[in-house]
N, C-alpha and C. Protein backbone atom coordinates (compact mmCIF):
# COMPACT_ATOMS: atom_id res chain seq x y z
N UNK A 1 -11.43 -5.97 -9.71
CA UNK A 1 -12.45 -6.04 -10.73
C UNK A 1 -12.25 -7.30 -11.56
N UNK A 2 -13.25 -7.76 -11.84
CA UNK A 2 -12.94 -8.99 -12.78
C UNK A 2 -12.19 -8.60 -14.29
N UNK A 3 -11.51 -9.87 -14.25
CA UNK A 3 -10.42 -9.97 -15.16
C UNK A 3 -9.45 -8.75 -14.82
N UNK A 4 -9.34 -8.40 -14.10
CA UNK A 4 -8.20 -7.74 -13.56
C UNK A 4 -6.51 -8.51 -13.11
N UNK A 5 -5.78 -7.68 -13.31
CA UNK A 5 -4.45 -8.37 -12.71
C UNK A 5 -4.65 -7.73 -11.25
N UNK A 6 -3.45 -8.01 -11.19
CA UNK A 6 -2.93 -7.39 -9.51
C UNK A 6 -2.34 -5.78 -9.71
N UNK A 7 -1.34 -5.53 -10.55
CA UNK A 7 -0.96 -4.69 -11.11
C UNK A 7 -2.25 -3.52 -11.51
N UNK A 8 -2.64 -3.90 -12.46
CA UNK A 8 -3.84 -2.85 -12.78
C UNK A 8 -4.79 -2.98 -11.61
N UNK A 9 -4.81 -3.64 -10.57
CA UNK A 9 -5.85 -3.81 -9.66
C UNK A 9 -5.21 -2.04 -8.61
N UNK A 10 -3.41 -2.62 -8.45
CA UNK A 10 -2.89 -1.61 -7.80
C UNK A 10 -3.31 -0.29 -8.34
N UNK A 11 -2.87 -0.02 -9.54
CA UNK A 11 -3.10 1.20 -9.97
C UNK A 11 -4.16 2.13 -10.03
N UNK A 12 -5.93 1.09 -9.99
CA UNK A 12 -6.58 1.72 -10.21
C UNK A 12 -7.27 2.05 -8.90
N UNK A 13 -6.76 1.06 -7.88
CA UNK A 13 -7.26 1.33 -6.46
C UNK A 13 -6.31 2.83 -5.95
N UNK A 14 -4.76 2.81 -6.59
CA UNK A 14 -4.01 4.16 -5.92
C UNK A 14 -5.37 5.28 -6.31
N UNK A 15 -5.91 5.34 -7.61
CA UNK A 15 -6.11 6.40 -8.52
C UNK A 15 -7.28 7.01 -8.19
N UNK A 16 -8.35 5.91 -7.22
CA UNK A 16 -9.71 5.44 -7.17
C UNK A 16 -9.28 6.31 -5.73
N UNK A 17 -8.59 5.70 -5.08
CA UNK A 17 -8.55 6.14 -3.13
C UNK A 17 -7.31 7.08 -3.02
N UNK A 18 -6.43 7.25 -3.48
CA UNK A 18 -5.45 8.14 -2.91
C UNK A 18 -5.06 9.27 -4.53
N UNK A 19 -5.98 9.22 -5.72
CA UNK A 19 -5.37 10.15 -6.35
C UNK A 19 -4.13 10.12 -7.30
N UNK A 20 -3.45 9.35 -7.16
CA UNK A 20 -1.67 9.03 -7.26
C UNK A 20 -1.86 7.98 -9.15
N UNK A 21 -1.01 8.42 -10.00
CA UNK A 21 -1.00 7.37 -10.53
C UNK A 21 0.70 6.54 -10.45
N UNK A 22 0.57 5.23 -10.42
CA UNK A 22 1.94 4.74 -10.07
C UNK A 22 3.29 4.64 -11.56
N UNK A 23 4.43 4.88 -11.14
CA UNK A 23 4.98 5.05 -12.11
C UNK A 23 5.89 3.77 -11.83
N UNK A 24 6.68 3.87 -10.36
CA UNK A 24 7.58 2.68 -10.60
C UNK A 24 7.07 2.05 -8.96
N UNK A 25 7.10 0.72 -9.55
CA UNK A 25 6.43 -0.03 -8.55
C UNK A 25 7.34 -1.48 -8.62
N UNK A 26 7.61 -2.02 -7.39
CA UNK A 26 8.68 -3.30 -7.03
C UNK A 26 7.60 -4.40 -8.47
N UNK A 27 8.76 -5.22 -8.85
CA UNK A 27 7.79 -6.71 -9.70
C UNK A 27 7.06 -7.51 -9.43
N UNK A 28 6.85 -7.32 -7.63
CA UNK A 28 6.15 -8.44 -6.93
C UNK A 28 5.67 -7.79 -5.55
N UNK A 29 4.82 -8.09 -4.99
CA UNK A 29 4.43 -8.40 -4.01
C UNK A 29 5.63 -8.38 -2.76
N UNK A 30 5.80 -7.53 -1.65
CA UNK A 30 7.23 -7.68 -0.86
C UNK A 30 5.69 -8.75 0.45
N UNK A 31 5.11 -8.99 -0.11
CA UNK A 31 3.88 -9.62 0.81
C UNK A 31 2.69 -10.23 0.46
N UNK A 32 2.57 -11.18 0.75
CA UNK A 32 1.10 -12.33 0.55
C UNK A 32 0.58 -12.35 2.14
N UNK A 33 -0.75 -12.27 1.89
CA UNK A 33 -1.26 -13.03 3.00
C UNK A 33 -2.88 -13.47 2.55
N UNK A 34 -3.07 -14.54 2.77
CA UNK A 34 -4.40 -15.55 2.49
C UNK A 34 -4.47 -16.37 3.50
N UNK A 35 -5.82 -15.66 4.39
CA UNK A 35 -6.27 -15.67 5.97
C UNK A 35 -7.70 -16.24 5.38
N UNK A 36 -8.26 -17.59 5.40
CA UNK A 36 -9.86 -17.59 5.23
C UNK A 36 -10.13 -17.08 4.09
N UNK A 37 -10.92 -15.81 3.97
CA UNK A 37 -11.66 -15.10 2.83
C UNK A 37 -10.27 -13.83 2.82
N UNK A 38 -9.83 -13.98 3.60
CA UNK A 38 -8.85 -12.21 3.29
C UNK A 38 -7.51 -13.09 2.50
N UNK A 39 -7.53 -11.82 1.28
CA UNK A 39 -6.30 -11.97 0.45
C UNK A 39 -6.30 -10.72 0.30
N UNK A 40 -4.66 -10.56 0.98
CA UNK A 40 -3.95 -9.05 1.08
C UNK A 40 -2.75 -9.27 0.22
N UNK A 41 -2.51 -8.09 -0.73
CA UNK A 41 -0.79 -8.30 -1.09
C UNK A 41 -0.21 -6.76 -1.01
N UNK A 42 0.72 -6.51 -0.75
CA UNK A 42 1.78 -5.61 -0.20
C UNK A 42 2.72 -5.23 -0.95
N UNK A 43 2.58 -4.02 -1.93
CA UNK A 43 3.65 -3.50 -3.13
C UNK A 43 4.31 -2.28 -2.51
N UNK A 44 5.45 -2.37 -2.89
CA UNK A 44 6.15 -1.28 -2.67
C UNK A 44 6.21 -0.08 -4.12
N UNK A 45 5.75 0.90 -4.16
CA UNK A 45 5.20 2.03 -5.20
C UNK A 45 6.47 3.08 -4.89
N UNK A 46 7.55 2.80 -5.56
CA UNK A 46 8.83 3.88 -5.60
C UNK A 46 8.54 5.26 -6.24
N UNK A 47 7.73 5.53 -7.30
CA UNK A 47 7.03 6.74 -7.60
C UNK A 47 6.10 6.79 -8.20
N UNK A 48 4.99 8.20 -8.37
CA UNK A 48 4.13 8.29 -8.66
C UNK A 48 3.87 9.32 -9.51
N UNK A 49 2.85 9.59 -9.99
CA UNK A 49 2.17 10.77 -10.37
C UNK A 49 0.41 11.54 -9.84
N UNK A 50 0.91 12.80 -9.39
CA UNK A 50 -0.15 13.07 -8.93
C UNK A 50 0.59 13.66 -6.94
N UNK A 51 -0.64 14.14 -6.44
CA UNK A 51 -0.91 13.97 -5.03
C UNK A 51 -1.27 13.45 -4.10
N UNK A 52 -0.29 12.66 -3.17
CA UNK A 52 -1.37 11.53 -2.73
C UNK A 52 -2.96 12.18 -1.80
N UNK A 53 -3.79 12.17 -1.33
CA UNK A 53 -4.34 12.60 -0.89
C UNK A 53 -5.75 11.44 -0.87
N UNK A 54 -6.86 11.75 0.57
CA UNK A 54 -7.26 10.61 0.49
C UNK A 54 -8.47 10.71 0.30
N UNK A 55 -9.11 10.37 -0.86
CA UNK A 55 -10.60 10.19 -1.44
C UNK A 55 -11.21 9.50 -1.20
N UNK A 56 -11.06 8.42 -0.18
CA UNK A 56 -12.24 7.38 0.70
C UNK A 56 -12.10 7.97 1.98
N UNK A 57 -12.85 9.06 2.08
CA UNK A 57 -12.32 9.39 3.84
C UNK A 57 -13.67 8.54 4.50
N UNK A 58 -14.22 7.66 4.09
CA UNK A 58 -15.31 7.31 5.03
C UNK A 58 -14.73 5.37 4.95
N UNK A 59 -13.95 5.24 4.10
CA UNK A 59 -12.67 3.77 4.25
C UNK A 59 -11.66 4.00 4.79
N UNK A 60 -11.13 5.30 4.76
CA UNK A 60 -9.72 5.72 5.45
C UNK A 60 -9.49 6.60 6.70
N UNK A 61 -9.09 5.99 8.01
CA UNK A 61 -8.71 7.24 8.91
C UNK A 61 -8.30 8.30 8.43
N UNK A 62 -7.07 8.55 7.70
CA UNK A 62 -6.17 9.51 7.49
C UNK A 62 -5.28 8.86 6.29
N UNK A 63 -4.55 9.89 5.66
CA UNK A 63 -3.00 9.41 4.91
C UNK A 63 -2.34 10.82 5.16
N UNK A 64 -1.52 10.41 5.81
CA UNK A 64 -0.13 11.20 6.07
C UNK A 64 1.50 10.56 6.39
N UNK A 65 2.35 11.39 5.86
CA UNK A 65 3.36 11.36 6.04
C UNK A 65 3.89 10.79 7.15
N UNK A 66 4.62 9.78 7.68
CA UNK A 66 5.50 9.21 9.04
C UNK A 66 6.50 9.38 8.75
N UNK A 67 7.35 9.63 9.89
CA UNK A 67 8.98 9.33 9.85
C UNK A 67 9.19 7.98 9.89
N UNK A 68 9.99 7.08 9.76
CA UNK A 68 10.45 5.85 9.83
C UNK A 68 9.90 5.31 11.09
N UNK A 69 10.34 5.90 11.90
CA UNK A 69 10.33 5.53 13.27
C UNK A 69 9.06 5.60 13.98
N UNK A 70 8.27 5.82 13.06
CA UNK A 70 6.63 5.55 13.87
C UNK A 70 6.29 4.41 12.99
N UNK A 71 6.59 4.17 12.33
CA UNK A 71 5.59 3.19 11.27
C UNK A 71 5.04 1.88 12.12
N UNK A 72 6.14 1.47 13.05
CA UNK A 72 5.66 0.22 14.39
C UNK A 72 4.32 0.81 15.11
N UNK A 73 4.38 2.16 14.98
CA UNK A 73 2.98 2.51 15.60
C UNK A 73 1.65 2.53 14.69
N UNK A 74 1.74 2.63 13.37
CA UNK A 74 0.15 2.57 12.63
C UNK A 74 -0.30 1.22 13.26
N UNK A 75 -1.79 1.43 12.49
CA UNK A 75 -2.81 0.80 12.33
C UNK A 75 -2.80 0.19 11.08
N UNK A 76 -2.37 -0.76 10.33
CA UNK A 76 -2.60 -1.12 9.03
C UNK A 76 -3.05 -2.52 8.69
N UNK A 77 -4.07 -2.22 7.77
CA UNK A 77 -4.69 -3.58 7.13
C UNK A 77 -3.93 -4.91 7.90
N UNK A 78 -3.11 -5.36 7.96
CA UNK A 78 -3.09 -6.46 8.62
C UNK A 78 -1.70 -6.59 9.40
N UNK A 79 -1.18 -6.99 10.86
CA UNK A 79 -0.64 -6.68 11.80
C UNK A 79 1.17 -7.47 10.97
N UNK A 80 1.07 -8.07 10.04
CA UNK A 80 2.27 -8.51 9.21
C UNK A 80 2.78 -7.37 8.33
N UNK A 81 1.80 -6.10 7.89
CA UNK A 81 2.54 -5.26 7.52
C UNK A 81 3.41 -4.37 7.95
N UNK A 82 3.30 -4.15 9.11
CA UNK A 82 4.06 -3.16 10.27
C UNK A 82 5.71 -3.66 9.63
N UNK A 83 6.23 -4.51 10.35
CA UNK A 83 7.42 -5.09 9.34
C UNK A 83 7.95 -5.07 7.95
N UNK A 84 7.01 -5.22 7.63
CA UNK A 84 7.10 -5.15 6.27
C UNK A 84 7.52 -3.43 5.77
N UNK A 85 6.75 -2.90 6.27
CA UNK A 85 6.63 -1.21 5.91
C UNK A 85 7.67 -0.93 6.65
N UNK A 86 8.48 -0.92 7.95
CA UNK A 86 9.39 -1.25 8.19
C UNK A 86 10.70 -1.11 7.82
N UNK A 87 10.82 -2.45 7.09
CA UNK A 87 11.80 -2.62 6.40
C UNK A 87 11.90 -2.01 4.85
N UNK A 88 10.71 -1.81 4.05
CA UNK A 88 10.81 -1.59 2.74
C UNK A 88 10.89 0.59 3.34
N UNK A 89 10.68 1.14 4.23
CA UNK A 89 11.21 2.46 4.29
C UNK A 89 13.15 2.83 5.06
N UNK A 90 13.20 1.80 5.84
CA UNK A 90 14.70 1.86 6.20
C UNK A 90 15.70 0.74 5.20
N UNK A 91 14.97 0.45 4.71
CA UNK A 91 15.79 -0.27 3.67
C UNK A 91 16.55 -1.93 4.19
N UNK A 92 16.24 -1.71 5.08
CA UNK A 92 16.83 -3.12 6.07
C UNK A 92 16.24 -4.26 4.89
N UNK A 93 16.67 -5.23 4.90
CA UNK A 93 16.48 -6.68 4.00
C UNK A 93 15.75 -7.55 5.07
């Protein structure tokens, strides 16, 4: 939204599509990407408030729970997050 940060952009998109409000969230971005017209950024959200649950079901396949070990298998916004999600759930650096 205009005059928005990134931060309040996060929060109100969790609140808007998944329900959740965020409580502790990384200081930055564990991800940039600026492709053409696409600008994606990638926060890691350590806790929340609320249920996640998904209120754009006609923007969203699904939201559910993975074990670690599928996450190489989603589908997500852009093929650099797989890694990313990855590493920020096994903790690998």
């Amino acid at each position: 939204e205009r005059g928005e940060d990134e931060r309040a952009a996060l929060a109100r998109e969790l609140h808007e599509e998944v329900g959740v409000v965020p409580r502790q969230v990384d200081p930055a971005p564990v991800l940039r990407v600026d492709e053409g017209g696409l600008h994606l950024a990638l926060w890691v959200v350590r806790s929340w408030d609320g249920e996640p649950r998904n209120l754009q079901p006609h923007e969203h396949d699904e939201l559910r729970w993975v074990p670690a070990g599928e996450v190489g298998r989603l589908r997500l916004a852009h093929p650099s997050y797989v890694d990313v999600a990855r590493r920020a759930v096994t903790g690998a650096a």
